[in-house]
PDB file of N, CA and C in Angstrom:
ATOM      1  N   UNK A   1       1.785 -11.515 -10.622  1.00  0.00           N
ATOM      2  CA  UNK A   1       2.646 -10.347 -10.731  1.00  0.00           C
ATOM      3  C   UNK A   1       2.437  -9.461  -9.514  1.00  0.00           C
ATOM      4  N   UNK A   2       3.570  -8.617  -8.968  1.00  0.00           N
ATOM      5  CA  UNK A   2       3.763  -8.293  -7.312  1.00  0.00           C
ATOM      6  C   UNK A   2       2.982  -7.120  -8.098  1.00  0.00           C
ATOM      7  N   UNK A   3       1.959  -6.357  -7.418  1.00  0.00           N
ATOM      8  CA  UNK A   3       1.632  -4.629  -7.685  1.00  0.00           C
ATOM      9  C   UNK A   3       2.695  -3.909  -7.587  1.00  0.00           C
ATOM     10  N   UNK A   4       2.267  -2.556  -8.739  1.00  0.00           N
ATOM     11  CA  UNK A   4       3.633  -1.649  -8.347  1.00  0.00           C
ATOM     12  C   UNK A   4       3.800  -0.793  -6.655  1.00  0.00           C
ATOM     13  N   UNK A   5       2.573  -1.069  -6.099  1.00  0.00           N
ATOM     14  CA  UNK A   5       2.563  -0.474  -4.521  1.00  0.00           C
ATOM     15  C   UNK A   5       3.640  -0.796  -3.999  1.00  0.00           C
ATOM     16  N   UNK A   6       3.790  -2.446  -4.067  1.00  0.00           N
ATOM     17  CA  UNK A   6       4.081  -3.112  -3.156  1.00  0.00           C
ATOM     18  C   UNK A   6       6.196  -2.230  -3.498  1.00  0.00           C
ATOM     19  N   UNK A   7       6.460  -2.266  -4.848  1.00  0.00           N
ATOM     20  CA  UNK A   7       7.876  -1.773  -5.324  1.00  0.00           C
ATOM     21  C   UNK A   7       7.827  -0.669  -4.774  1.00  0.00           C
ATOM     22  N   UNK A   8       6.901   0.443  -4.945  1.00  0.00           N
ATOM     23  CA  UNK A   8       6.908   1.805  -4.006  1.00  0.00           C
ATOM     24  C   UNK A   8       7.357   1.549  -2.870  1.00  0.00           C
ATOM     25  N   UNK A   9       6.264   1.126  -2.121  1.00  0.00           N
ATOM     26  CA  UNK A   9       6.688   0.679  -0.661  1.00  0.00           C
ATOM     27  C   UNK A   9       8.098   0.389  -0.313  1.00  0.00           C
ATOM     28  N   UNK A  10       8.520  -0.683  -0.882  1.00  0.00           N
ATOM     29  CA  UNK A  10      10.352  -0.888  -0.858  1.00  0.00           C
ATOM     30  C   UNK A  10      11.210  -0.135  -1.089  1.00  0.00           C
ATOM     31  N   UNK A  11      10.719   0.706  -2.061  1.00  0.00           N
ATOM     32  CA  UNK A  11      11.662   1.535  -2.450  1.00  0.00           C
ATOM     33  C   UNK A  11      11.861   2.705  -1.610  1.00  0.00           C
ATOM     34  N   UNK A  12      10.668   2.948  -0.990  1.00  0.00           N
ATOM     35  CA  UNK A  12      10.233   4.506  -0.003  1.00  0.00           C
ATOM     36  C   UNK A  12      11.042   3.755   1.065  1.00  0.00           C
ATOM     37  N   UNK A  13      11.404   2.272   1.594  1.00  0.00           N
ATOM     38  CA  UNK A  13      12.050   2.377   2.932  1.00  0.00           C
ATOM     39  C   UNK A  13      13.444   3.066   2.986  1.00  0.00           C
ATOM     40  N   UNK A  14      14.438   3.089   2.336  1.00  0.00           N
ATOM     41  CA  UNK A  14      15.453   3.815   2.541  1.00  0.00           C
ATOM     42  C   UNK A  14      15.262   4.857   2.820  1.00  0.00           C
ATOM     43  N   UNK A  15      14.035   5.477   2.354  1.00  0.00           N
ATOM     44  CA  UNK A  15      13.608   7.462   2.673  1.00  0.00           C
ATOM     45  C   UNK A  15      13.382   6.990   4.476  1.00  0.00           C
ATOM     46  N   UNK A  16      12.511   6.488   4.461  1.00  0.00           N
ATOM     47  CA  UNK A  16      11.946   5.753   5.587  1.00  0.00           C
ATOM     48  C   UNK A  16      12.755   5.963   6.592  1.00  0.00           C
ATOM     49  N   UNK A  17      14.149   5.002   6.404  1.00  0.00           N
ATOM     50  CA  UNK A  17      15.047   4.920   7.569  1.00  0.00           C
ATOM     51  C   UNK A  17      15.809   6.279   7.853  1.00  0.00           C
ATOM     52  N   UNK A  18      15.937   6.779   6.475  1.00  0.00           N
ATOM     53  CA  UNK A  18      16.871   8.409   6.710  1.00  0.00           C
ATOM     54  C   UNK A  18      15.988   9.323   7.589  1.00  0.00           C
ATOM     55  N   UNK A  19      14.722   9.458   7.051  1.00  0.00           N
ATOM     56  CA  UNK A  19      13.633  10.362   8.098  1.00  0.00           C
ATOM     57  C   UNK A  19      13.571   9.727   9.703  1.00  0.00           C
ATOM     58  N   UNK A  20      13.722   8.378   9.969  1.00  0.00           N
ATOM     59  CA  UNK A  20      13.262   7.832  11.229  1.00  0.00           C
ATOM     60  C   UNK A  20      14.786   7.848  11.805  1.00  0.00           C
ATOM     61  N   UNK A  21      16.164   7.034  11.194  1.00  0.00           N
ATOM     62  CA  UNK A  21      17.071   7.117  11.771  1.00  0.00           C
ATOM     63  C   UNK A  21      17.796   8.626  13.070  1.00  0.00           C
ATOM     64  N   UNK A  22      17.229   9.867  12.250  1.00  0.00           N
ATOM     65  CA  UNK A  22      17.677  10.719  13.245  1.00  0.00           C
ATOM     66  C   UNK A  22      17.256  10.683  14.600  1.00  0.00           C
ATOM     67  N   UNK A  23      15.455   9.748  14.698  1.00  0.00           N
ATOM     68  CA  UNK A  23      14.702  10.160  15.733  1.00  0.00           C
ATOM     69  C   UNK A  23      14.855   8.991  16.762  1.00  0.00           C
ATOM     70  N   UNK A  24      15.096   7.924  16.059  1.00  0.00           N
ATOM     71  CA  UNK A  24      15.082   6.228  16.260  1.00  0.00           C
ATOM     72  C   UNK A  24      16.814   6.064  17.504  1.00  0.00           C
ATOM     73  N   UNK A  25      17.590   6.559  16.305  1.00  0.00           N
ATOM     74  CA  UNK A  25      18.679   6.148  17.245  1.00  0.00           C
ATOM     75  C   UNK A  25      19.217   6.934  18.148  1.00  0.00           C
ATOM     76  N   UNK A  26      18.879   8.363  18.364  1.00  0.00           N
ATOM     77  CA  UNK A  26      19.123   8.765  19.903  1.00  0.00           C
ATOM     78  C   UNK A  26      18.248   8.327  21.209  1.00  0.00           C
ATOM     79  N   UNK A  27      17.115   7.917  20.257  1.00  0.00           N
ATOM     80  CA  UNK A  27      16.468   7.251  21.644  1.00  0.00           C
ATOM     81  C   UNK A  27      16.833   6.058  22.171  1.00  0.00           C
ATOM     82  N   UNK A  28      16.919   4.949  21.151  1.00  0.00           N
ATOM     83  CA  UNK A  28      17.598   3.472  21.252  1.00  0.00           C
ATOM     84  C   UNK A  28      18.628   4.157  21.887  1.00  0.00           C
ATOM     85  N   UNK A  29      19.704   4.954  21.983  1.00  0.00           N
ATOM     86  CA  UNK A  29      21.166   5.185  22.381  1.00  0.00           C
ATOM     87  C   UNK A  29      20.636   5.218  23.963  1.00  0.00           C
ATOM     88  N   UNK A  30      19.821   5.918  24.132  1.00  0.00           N
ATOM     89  CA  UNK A  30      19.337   6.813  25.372  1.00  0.00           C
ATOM     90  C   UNK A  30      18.431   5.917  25.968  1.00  0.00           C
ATOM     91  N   UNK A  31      18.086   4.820  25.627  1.00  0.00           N
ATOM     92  CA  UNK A  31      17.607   3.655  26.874  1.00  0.00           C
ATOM     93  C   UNK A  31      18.668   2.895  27.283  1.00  0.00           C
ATOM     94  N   UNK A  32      20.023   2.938  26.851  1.00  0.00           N
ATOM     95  CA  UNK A  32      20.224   1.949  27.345  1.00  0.00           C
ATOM     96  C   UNK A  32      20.108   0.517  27.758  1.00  0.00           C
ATOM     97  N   UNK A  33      19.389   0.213  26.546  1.00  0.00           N
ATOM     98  CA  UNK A  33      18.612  -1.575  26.874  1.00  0.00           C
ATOM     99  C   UNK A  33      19.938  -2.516  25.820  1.00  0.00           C
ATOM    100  N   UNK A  34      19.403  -3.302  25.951  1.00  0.00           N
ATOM    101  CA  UNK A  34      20.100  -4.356  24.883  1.00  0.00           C
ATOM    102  C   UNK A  34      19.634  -4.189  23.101  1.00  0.00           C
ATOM    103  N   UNK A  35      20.456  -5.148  22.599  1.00  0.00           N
ATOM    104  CA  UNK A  35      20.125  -5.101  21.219  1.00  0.00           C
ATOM    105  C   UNK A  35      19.108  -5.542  21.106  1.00  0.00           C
ATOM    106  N   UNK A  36      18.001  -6.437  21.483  1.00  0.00           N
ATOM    107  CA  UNK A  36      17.061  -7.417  21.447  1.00  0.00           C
ATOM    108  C   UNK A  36      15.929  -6.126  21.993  1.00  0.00           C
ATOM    109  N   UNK A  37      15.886  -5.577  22.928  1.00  0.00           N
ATOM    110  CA  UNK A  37      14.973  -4.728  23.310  1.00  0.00           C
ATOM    111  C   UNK A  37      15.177  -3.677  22.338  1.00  0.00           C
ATOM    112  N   UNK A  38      16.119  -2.761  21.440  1.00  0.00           N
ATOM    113  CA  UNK A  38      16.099  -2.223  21.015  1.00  0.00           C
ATOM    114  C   UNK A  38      15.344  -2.457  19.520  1.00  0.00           C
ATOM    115  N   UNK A  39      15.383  -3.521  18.846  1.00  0.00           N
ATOM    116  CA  UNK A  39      15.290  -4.562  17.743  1.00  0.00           C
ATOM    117  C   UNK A  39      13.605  -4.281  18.557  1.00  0.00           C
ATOM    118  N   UNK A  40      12.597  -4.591  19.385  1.00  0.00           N
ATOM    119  CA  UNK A  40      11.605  -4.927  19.602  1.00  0.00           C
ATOM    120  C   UNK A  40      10.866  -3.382  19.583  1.00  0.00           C
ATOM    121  N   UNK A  41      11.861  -2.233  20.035  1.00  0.00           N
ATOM    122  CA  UNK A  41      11.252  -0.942  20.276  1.00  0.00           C
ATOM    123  C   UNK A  41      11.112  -0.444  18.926  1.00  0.00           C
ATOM    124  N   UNK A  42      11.933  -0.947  17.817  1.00  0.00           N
ATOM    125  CA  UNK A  42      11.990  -0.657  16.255  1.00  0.00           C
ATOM    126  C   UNK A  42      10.651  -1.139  15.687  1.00  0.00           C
ATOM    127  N   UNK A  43      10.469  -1.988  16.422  1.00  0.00           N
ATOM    128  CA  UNK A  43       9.463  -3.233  15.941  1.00  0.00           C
ATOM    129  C   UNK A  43       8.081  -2.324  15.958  1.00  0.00           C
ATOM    130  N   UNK A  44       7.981  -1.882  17.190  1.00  0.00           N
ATOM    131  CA  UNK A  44       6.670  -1.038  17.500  1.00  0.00           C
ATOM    132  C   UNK A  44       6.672  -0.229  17.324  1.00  0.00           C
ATOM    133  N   UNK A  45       7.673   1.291  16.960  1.00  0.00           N
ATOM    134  CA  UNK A  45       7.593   1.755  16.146  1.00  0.00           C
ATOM    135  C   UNK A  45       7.542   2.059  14.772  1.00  0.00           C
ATOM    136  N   UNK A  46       7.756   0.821  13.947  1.00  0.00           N
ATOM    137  CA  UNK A  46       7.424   0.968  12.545  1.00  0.00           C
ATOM    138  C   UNK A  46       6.094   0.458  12.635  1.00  0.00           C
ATOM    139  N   UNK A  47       5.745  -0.865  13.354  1.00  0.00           N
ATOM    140  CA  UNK A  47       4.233  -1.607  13.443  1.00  0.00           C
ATOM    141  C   UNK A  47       3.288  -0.169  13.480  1.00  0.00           C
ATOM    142  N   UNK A  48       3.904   0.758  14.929  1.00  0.00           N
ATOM    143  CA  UNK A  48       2.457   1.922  15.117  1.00  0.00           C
ATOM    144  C   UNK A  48       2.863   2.980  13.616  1.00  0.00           C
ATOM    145  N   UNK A  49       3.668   3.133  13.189  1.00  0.00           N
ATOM    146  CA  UNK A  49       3.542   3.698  11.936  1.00  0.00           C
ATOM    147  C   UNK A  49       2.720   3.303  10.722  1.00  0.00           C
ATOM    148  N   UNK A  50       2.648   1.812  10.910  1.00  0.00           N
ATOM    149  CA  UNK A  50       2.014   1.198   9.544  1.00  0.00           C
ATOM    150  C   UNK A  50       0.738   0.887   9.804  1.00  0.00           C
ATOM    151  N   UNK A  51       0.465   0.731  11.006  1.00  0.00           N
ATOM    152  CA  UNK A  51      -1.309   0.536  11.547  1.00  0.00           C
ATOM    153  C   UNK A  51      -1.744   2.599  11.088  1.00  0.00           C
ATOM    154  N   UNK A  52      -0.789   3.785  11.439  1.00  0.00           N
ATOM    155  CA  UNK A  52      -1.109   4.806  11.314  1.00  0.00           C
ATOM    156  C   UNK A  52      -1.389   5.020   9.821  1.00  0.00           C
ATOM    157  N   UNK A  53      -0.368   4.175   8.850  1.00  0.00           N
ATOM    158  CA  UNK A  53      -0.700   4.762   7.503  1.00  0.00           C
ATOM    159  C   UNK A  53      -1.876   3.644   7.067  1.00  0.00           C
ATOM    160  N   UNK A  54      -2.485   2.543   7.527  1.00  0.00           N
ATOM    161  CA  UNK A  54      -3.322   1.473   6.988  1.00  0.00           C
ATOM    162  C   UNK A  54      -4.835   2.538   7.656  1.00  0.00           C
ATOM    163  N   UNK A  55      -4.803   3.047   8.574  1.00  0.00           N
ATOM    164  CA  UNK A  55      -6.060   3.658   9.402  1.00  0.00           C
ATOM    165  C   UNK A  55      -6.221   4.858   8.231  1.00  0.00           C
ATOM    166  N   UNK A  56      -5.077   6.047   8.195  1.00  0.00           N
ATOM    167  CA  UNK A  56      -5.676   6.996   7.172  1.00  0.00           C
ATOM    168  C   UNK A  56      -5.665   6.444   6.005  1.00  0.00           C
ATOM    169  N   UNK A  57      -5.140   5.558   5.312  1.00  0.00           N
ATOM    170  CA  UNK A  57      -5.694   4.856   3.956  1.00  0.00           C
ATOM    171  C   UNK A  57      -7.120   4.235   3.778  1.00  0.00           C
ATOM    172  N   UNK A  58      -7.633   3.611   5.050  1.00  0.00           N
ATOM    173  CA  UNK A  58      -8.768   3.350   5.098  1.00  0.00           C
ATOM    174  C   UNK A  58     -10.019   4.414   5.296  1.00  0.00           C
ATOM    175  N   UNK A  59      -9.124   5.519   5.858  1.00  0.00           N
ATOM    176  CA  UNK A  59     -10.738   6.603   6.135  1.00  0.00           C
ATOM    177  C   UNK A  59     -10.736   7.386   4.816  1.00  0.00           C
ATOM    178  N   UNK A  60      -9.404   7.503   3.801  1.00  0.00           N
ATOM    179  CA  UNK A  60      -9.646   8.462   2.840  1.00  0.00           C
ATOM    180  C   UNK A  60     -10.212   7.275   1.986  1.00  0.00           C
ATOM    181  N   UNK A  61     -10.180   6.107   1.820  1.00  0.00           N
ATOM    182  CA  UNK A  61     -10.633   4.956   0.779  1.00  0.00           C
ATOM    183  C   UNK A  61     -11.928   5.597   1.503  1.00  0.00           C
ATOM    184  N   UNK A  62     -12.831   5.287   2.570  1.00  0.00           N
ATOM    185  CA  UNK A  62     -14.136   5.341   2.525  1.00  0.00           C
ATOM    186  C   UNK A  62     -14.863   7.004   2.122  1.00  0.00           C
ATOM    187  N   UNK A  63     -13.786   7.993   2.580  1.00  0.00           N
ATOM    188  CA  UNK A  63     -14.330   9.526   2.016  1.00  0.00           C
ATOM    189  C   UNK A  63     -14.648   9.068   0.445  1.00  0.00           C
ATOM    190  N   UNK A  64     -14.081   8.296  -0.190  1.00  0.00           N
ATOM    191  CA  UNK A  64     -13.728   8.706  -1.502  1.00  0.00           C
ATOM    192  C   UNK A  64     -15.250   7.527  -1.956  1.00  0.00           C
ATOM    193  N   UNK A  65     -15.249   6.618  -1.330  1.00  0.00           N
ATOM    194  CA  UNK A  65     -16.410   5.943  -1.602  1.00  0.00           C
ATOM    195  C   UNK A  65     -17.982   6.365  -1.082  1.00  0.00           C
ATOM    196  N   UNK A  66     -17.750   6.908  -0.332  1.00  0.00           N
ATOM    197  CA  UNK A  66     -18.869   7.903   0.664  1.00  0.00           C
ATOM    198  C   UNK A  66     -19.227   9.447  -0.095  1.00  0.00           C
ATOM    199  N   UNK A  67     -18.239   9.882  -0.264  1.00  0.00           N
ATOM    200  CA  UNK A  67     -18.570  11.434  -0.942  1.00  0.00           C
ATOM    201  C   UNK A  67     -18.257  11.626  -2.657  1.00  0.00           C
ATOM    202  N   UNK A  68     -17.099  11.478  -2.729  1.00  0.00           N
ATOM    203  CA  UNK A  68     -16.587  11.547  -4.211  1.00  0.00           C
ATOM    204  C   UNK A  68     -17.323  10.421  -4.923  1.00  0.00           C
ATOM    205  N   UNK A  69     -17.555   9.255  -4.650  1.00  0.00           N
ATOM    206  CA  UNK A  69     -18.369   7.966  -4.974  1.00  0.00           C
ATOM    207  C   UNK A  69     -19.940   8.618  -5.434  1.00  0.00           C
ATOM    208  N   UNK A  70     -20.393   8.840  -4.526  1.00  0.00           N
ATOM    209  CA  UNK A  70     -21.786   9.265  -5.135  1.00  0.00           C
ATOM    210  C   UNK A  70     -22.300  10.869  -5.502  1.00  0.00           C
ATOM    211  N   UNK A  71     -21.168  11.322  -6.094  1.00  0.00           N
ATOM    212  CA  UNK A  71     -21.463  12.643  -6.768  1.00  0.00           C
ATOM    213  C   UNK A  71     -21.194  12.563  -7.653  1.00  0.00           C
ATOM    214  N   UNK A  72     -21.550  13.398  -8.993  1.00  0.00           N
ATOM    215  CA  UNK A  72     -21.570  13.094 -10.409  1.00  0.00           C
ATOM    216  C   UNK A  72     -20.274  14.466 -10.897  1.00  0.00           C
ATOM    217  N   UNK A  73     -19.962  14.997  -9.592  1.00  0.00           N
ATOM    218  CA  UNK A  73     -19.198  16.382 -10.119  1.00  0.00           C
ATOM    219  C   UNK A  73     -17.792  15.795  -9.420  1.00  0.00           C
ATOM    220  N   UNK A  74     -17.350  14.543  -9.716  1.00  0.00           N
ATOM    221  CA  UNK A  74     -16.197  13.746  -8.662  1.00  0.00           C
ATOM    222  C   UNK A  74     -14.684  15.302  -9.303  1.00  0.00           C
ATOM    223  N   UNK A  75     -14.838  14.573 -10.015  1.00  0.00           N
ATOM    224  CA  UNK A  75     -13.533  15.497 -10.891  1.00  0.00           C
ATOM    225  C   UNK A  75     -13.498  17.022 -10.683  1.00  0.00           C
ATOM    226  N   UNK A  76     -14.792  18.253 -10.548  1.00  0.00           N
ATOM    227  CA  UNK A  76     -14.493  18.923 -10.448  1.00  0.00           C
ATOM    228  C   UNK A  76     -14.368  19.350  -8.852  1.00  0.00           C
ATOM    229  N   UNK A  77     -14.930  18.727  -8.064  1.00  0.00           N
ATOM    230  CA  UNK A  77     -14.450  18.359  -6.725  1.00  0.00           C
ATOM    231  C   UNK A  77     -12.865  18.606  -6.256  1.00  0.00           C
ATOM    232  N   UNK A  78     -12.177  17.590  -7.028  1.00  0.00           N
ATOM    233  CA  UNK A  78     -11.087  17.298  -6.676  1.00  0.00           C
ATOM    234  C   UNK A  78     -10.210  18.244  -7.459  1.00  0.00           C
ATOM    235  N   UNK A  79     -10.256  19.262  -8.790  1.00  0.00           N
ATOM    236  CA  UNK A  79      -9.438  20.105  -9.102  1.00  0.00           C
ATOM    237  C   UNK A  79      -9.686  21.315  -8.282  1.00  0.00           C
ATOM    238  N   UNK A  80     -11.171  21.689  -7.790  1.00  0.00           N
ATOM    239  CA  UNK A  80     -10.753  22.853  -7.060  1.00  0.00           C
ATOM    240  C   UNK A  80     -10.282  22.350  -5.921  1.00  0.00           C
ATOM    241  N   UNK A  81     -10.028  21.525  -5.291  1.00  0.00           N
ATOM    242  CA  UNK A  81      -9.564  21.376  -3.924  1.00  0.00           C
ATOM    243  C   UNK A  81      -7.775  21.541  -4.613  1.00  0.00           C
ATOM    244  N   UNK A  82      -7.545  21.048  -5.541  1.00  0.00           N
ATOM    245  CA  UNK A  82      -5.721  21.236  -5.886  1.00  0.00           C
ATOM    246  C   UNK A  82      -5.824  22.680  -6.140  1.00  0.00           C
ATOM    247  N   UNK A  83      -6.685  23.586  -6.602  1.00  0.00           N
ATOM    248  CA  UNK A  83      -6.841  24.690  -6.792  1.00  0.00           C
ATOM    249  C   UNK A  83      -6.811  25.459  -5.455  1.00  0.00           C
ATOM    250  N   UNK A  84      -7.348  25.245  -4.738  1.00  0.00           N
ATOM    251  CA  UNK A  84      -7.779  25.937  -3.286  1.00  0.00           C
ATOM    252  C   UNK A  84      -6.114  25.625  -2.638  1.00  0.00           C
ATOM    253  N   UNK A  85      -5.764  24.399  -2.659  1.00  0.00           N
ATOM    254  CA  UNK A  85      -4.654  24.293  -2.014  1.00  0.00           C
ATOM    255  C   UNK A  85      -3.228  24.849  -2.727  1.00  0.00           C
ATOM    256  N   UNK A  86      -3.326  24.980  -3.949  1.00  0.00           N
ATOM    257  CA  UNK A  86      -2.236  25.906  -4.709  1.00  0.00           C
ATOM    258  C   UNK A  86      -2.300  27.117  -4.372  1.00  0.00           C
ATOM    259  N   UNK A  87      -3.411  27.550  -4.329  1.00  0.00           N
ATOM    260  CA  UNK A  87      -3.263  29.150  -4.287  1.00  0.00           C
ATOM    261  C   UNK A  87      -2.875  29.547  -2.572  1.00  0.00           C
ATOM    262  N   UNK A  88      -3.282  28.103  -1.492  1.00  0.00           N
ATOM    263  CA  UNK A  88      -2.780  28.999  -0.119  1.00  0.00           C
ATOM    264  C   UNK A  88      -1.116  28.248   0.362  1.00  0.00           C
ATOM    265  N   UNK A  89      -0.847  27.676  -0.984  1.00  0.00           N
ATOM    266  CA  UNK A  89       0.358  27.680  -0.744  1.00  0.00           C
ATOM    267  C   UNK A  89       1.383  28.793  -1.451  1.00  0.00           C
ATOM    268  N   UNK A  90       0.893  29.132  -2.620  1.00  0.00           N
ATOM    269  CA  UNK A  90       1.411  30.277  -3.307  1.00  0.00           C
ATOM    270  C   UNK A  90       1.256  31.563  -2.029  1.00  0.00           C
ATOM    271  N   UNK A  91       0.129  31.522  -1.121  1.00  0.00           N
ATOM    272  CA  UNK A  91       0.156  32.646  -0.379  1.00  0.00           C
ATOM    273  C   UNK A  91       1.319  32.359   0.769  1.00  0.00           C
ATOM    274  N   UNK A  92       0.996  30.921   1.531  1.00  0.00           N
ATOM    275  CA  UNK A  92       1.946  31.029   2.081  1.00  0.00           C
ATOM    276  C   UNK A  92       3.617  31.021   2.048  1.00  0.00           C
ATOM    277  N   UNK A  93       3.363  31.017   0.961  1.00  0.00           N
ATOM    278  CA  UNK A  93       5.417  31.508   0.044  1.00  0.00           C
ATOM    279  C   UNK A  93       5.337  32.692   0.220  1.00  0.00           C
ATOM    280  N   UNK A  94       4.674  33.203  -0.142  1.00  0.00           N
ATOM    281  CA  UNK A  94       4.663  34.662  -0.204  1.00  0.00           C
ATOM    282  C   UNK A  94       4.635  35.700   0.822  1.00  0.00           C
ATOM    283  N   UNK A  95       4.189  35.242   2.478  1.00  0.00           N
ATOM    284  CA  UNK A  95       3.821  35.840   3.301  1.00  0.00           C
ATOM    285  C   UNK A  95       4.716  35.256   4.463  1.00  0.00           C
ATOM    286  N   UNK A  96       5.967  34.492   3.635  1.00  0.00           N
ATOM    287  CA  UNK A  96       6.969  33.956   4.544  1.00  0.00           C
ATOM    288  C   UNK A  96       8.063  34.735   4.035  1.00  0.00           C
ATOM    289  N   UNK A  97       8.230  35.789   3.827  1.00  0.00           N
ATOM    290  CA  UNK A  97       9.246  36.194   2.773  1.00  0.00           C
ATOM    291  C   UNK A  97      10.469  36.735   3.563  1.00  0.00           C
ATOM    292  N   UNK A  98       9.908  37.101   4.859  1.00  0.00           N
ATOM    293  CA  UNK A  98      10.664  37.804   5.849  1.00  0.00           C
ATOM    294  C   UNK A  98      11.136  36.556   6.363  1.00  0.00           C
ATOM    295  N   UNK A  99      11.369  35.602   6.762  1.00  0.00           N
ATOM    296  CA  UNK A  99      11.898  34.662   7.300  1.00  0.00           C
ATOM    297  C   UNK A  99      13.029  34.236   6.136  1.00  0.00           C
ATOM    298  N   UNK A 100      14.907  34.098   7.069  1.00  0.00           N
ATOM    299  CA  UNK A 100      15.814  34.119   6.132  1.00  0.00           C
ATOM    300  C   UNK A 100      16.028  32.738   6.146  1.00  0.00           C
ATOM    301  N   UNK A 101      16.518  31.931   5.007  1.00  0.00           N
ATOM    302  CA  UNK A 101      17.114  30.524   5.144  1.00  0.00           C
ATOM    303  C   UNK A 101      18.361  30.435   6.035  1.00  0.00           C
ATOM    304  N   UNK A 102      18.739  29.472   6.611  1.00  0.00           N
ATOM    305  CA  UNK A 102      19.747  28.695   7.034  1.00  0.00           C
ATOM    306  C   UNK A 102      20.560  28.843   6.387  1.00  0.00           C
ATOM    307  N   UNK A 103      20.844  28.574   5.478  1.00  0.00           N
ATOM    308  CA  UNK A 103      21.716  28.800   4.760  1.00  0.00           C
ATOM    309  C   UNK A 103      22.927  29.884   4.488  1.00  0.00           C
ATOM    310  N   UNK A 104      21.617  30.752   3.880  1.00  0.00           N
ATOM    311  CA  UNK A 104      22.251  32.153   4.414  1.00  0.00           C
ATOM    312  C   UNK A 104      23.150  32.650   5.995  1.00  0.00           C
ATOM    313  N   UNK A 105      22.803  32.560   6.551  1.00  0.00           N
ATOM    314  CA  UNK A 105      23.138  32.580   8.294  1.00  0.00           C
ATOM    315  C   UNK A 105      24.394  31.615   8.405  1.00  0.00           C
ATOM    316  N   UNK A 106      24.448  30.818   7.471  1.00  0.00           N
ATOM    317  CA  UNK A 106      25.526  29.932   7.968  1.00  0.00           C
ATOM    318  C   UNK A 106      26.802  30.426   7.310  1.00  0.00           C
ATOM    319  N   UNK A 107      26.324  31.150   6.126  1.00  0.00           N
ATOM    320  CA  UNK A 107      27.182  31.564   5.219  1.00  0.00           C
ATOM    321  C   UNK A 107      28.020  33.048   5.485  1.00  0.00           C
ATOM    322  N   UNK A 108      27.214  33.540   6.404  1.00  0.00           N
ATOM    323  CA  UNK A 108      27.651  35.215   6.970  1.00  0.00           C
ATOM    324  C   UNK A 108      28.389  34.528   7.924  1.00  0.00           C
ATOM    325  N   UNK A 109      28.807  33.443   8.816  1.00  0.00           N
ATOM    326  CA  UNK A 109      29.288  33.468   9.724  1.00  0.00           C
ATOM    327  C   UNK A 109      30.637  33.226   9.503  1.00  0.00           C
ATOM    328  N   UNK A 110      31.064  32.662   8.238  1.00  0.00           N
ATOM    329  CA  UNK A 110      32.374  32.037   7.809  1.00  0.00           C
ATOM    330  C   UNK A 110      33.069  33.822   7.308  1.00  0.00           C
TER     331      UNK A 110
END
């Protein structure tokens, strides 16, 4: 039976291509190479993406076997850190307040 990773994974590429397509195809446009060189520049940029997400999967797998692994307080570890990080995101909502959406701005102009 395939892991459910592996269905994540597939399923996250369509996000994948929408996030990369904006960045991917003005550059492919903007070399000017062939389809075959372009097809190879895709190549190495998803390859250096997936060596990037296999490298931080491997250093947080060993934090977690290295630190969280041999402490007996694993769990309360890891809620104050969601704790610590809720509350400086609640701050930083809050201390962005003066900054207007897009939205807005687009909407005064019509």
């Amino acid at each position: 039976m395939i892991n459910a990773g592996v269905f994540l994974g597939l399923s996250n590429g369509l996000v994948c291509l929408a996030y990369c397509a904006p960045v991917l195809v003005p550059y492919m446009l903007g070399e000017g190479k062939g389809v075959f060189r372009n097809i190879s520049l895709t190549a190495q940029f998803l390859g250096g993406r997936l060596l990037g997400y296999l490298i931080f999967g491997i250093i947080a797998w060993g934090i977690n076997k290295r630190v969280l692994g041999t402490l007996g307080y694993r769990e309360l570890i890891i809620g104050g850190a969601y704790i610590a990080l809720s509350v400086s995101l609640i701050f930083y909502g809050l201390l962005n307040v003066k900054k207007s959406c897009a939205a807005r701005i687009l909407l005064k102009k019509q």
